[in-house]
N, C-alpha and C. Protein backbone atom coordinates (compact mmCIF):
# COMPACT_ATOMS: atom_id res chain seq x y z
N UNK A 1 7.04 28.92 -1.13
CA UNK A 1 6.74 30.32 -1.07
C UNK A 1 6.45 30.66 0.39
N UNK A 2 7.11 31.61 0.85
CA UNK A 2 6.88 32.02 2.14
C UNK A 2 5.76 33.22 2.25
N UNK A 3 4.93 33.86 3.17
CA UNK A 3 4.11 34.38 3.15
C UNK A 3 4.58 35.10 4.86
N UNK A 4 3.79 36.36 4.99
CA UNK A 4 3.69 36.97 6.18
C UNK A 4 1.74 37.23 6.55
N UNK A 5 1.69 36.89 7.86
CA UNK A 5 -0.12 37.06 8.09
C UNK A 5 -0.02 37.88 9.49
N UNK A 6 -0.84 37.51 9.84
CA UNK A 6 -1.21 38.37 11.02
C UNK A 6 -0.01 38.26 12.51
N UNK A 7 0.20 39.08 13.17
CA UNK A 7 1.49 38.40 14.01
C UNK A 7 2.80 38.76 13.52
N UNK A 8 3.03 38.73 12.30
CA UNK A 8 4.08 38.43 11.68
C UNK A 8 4.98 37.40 11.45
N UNK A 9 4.45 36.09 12.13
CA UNK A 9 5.21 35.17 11.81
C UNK A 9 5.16 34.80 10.30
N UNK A 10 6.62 34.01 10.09
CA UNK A 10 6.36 34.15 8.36
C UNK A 10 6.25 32.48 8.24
N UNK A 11 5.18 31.85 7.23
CA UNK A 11 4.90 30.77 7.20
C UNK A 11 5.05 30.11 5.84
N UNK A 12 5.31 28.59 5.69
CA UNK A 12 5.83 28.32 4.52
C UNK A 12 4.97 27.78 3.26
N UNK A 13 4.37 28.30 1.91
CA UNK A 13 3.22 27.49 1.30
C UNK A 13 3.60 26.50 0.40
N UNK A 14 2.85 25.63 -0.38
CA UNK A 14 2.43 25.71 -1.71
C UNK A 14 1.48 25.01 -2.57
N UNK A 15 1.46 25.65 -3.60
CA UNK A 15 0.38 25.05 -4.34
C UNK A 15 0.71 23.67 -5.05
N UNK A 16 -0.25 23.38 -5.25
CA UNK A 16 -0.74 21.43 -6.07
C UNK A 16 -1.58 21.82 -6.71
N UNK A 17 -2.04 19.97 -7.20
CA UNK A 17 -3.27 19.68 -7.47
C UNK A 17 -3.53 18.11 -7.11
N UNK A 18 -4.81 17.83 -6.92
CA UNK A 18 -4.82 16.41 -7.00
C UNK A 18 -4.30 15.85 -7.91
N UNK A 19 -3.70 14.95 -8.45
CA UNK A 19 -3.85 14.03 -9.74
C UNK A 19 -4.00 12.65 -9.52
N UNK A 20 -4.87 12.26 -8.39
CA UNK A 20 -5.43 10.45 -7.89
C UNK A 20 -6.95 10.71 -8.24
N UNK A 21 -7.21 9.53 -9.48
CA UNK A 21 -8.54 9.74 -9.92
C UNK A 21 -9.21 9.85 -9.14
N UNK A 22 -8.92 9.15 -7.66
CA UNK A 22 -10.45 9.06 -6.71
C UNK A 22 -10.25 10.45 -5.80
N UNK A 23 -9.26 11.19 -5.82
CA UNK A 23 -9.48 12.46 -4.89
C UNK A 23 -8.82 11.85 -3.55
N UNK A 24 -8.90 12.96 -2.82
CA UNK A 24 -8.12 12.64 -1.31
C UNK A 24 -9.34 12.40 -0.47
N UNK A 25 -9.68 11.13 -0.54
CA UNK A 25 -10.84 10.44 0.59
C UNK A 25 -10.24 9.33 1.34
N UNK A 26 -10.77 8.88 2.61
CA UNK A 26 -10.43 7.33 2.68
C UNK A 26 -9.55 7.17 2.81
N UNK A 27 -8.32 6.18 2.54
CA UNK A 27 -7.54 5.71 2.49
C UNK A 27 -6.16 6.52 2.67
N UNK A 28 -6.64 7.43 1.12
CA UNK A 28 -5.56 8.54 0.84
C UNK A 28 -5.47 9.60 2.13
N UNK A 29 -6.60 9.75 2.61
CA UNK A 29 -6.83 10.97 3.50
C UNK A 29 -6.05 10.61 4.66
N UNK A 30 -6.38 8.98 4.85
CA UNK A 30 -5.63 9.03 6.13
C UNK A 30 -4.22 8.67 6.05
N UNK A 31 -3.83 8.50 5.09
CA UNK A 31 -1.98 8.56 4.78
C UNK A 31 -1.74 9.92 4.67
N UNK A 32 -2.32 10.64 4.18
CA UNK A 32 -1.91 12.10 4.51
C UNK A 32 -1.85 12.59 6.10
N UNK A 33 -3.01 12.46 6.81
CA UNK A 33 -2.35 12.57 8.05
C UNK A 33 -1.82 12.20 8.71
N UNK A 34 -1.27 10.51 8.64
CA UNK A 34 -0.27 9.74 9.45
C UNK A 34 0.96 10.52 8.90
N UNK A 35 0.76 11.24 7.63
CA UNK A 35 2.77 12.01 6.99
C UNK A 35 2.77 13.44 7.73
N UNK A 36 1.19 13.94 7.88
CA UNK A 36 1.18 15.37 8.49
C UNK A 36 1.57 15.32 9.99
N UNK A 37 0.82 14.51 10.59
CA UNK A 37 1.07 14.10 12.27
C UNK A 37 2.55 13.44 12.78
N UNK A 38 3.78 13.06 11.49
CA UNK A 38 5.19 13.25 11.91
C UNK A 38 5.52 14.48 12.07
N UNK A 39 5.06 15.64 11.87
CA UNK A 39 5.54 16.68 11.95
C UNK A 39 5.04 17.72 13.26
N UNK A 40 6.11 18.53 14.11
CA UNK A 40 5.41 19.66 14.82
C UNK A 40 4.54 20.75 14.51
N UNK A 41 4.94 20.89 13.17
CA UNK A 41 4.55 22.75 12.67
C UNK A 41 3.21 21.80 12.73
N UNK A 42 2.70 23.52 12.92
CA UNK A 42 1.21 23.40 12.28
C UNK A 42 0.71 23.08 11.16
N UNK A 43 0.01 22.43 10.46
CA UNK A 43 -0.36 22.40 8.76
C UNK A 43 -1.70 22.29 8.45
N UNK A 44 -2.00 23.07 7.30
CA UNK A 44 -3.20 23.31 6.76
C UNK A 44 -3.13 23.21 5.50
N UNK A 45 -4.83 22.47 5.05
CA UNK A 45 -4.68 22.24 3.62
C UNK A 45 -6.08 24.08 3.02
N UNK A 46 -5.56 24.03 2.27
CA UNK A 46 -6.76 24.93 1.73
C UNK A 46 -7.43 24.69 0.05
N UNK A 47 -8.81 24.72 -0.05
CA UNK A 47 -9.14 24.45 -0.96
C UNK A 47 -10.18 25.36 -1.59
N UNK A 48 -10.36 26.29 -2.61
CA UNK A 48 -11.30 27.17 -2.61
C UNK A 48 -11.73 28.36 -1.35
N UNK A 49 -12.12 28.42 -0.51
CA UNK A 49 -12.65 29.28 0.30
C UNK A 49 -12.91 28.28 1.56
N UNK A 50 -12.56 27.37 1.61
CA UNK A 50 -12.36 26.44 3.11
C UNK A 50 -11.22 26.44 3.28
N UNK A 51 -10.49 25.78 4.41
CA UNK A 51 -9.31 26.06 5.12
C UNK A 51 -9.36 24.45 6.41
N UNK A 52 -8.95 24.03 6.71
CA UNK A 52 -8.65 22.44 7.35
C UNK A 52 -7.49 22.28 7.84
N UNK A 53 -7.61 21.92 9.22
CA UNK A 53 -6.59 21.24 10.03
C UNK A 53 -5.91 19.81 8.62
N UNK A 54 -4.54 20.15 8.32
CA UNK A 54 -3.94 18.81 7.67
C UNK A 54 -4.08 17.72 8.68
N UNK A 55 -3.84 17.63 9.88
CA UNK A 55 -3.56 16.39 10.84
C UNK A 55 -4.73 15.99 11.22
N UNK A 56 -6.06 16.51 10.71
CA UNK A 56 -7.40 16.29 10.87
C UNK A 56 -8.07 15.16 9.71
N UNK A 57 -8.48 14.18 9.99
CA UNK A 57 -9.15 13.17 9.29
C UNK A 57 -10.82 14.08 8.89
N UNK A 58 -11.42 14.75 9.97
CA UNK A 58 -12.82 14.65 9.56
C UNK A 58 -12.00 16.27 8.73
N UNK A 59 -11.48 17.10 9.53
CA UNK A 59 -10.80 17.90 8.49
C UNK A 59 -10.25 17.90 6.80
N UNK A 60 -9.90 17.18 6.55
CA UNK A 60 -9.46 16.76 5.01
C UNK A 60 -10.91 16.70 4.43
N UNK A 61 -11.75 15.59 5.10
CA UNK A 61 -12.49 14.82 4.43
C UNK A 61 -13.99 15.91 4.39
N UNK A 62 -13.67 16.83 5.03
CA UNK A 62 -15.05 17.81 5.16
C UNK A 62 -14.51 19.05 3.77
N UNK A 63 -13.43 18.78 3.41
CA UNK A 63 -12.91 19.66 2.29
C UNK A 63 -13.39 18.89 0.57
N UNK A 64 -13.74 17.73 0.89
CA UNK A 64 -14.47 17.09 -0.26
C UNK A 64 -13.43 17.58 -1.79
N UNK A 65 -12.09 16.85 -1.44
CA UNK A 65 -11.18 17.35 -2.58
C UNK A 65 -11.01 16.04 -3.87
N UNK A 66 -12.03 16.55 -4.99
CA UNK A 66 -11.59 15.60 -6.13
C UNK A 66 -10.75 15.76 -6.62
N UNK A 67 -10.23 14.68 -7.78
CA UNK A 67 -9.31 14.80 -8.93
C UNK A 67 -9.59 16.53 -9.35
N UNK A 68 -7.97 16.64 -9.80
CA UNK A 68 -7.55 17.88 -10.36
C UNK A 68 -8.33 19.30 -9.51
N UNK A 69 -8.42 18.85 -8.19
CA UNK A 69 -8.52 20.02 -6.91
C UNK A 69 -7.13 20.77 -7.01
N UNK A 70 -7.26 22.21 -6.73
CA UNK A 70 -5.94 23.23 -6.64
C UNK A 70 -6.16 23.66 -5.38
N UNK A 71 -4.93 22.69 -4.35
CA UNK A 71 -4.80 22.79 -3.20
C UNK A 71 -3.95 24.02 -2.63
N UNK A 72 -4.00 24.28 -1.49
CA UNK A 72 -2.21 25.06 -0.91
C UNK A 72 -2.21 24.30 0.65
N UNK A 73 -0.85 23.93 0.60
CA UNK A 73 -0.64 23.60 1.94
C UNK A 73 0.31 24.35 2.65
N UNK A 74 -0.30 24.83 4.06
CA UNK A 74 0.23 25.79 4.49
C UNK A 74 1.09 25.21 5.75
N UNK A 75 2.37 25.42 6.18
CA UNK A 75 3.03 24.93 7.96
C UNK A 75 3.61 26.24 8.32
N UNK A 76 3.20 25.98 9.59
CA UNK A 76 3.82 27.08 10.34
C UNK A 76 4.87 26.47 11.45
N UNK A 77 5.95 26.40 11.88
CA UNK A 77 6.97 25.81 12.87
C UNK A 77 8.43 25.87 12.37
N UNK A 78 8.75 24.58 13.85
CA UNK A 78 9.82 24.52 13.18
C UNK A 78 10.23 23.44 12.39
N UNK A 79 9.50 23.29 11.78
CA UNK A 79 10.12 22.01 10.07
C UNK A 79 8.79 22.52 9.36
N UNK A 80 8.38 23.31 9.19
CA UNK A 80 7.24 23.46 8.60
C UNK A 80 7.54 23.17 6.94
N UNK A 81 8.76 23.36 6.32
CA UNK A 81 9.13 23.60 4.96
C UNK A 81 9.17 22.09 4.65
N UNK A 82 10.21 21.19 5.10
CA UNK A 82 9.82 19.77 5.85
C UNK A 82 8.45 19.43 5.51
N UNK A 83 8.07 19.22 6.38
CA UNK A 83 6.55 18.96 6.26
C UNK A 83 5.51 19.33 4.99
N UNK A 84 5.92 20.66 4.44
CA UNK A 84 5.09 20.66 3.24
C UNK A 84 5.80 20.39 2.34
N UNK A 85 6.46 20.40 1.78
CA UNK A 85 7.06 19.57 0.80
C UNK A 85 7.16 18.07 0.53
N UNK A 86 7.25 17.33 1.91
CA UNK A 86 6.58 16.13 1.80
C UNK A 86 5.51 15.98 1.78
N UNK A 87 4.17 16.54 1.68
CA UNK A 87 2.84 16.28 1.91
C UNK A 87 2.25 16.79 0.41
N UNK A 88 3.48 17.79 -0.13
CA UNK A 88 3.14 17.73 -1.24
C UNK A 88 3.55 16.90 -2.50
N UNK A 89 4.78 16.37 -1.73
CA UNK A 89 5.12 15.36 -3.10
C UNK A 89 4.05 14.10 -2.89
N UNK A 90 3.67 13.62 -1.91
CA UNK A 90 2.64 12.91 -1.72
C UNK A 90 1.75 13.08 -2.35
N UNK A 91 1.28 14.33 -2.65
CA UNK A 91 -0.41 14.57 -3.27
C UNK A 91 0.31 14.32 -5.09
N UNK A 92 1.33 14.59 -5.33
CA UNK A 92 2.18 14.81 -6.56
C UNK A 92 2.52 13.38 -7.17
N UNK A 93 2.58 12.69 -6.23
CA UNK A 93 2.98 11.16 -6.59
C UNK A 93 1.46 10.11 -6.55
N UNK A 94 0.50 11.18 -6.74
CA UNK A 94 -0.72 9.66 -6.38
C UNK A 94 -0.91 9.43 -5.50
N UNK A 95 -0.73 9.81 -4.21
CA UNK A 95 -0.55 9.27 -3.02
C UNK A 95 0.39 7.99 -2.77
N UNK A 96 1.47 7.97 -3.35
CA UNK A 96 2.12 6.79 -2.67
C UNK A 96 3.29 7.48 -2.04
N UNK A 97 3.74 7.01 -1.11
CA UNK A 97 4.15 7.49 0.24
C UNK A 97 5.58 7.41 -0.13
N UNK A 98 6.45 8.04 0.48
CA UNK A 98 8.01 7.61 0.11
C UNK A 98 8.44 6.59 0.17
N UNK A 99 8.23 5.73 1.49
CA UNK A 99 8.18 4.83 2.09
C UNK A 99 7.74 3.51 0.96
N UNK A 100 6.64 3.65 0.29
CA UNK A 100 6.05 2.52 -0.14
C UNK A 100 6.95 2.79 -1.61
N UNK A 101 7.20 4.04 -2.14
CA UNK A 101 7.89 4.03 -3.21
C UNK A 101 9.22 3.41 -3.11
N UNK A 102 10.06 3.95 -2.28
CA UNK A 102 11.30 2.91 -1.73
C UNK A 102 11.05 1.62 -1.96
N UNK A 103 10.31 1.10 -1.53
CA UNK A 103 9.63 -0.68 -1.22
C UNK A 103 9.54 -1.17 -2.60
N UNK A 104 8.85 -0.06 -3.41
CA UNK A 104 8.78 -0.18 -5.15
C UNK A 104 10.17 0.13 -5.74
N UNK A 105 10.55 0.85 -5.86
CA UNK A 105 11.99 0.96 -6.81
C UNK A 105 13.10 1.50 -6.03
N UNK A 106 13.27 0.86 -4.44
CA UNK A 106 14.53 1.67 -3.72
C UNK A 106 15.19 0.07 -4.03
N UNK A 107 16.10 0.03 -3.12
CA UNK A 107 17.00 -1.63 -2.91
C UNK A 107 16.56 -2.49 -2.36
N UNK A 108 15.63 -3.04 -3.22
CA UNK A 108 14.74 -3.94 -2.87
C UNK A 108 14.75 -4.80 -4.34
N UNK A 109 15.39 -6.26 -4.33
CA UNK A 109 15.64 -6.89 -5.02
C UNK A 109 13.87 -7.31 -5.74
N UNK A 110 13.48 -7.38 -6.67
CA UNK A 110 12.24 -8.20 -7.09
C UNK A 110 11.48 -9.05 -6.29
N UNK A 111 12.34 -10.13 -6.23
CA UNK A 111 11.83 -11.45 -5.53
C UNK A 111 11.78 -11.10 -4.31
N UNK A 112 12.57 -10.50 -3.49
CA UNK A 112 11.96 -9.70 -1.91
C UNK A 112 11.09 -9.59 -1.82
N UNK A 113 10.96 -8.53 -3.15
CA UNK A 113 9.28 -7.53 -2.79
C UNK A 113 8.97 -8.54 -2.80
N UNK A 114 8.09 -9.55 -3.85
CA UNK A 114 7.39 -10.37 -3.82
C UNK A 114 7.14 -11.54 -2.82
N UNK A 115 8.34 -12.26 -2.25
CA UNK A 115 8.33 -13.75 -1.17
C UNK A 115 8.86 -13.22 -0.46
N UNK A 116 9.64 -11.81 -0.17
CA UNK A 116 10.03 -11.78 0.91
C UNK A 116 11.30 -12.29 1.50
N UNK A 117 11.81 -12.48 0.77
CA UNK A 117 13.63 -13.09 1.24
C UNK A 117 13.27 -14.53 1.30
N UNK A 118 12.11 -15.21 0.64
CA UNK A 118 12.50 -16.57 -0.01
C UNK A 118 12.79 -16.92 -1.12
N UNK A 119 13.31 -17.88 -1.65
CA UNK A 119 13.85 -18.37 -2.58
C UNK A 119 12.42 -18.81 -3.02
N UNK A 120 12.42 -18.97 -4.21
CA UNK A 120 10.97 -19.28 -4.70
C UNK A 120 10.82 -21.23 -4.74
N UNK A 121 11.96 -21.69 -4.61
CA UNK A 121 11.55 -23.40 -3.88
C UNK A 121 11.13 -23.54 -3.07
N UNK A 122 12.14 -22.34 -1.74
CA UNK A 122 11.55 -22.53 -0.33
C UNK A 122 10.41 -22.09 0.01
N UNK A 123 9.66 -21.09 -0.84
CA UNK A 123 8.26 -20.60 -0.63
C UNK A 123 7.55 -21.75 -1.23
N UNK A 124 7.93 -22.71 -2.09
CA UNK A 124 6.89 -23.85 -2.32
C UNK A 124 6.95 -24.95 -1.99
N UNK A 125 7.73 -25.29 -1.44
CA UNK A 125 7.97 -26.59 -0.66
C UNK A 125 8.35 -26.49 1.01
N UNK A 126 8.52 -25.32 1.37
CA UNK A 126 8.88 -24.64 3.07
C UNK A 126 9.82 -25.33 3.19
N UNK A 127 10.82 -25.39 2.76
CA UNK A 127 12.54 -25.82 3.46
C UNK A 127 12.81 -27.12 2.96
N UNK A 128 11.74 -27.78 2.52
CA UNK A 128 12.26 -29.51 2.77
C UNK A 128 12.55 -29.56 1.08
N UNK A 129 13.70 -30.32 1.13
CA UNK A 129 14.12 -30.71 0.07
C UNK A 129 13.77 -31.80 -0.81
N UNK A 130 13.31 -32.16 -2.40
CA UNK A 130 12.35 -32.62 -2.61
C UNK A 130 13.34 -34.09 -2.41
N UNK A 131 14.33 -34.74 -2.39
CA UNK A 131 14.75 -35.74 -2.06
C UNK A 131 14.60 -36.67 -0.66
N UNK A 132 14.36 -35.13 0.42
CA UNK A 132 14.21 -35.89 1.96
C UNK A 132 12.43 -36.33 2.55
């Protein structure tokens, strides 16, 4: 949803909600701004009658957002639409990141994820063959 404010520049929103039992603290908070701080536009989270720098750690975390919070995230630039839409599928997915979802169900064979491109002998014996 696009919006017009003061200035007239027109800026891009939208609404959420939490759905991570523990809320956006900690951990979550600061994966949100390492996804907000790829971006130029400006971004803001809003929650009730406060308003927060997104690329702000003590910002997020001074917004005290639990489970099932009704957020809006606001960008102003140029990728601003970009930017909120990823920050909102983030809040939409639990906080897991695209990145880590890829890692979970992109082309990433099982046993990768897990050893890492070993064979599960060579992760238990490190290369040597049980004959030598």
């Amino acid at each position: 949803m696009a919006f017009g404010h003061k200035g007239g520049d027109v800026m891009y929103s939208k609404k959420t909600s939490i759905i991570n039992e523990a809320g956006l603290y900690g951990k979550s908070a600061t994966k949100f701004i390492q996804i907000a701080n790829n971006f130029k536009s400006t971004l803001f989270i809003e929650y009730e009658d406060k308003r927060a720098n997104a690329k702000s750690l003590l910002g997020i975390l001074s917004l005290a957002l639990p489970k099932d919070s009704s957020i809006t995230i606001t960008g102003n630039g140029v990728d601003e639409k970009e930017a909120v839409d990823k920050l909102v599928r983030f809040i939409e997915s639990g906080f897991v990141s695209e990145e880590e979802e890829e890692a979970i169900i992109g082309n990433v064979r099982p046993e990768e994820a897990i050893i890492g491109n070993v064979r599960p002998e060579e992760a238990i014996i490190g290369n040597v063959k049980p004959d030598e």
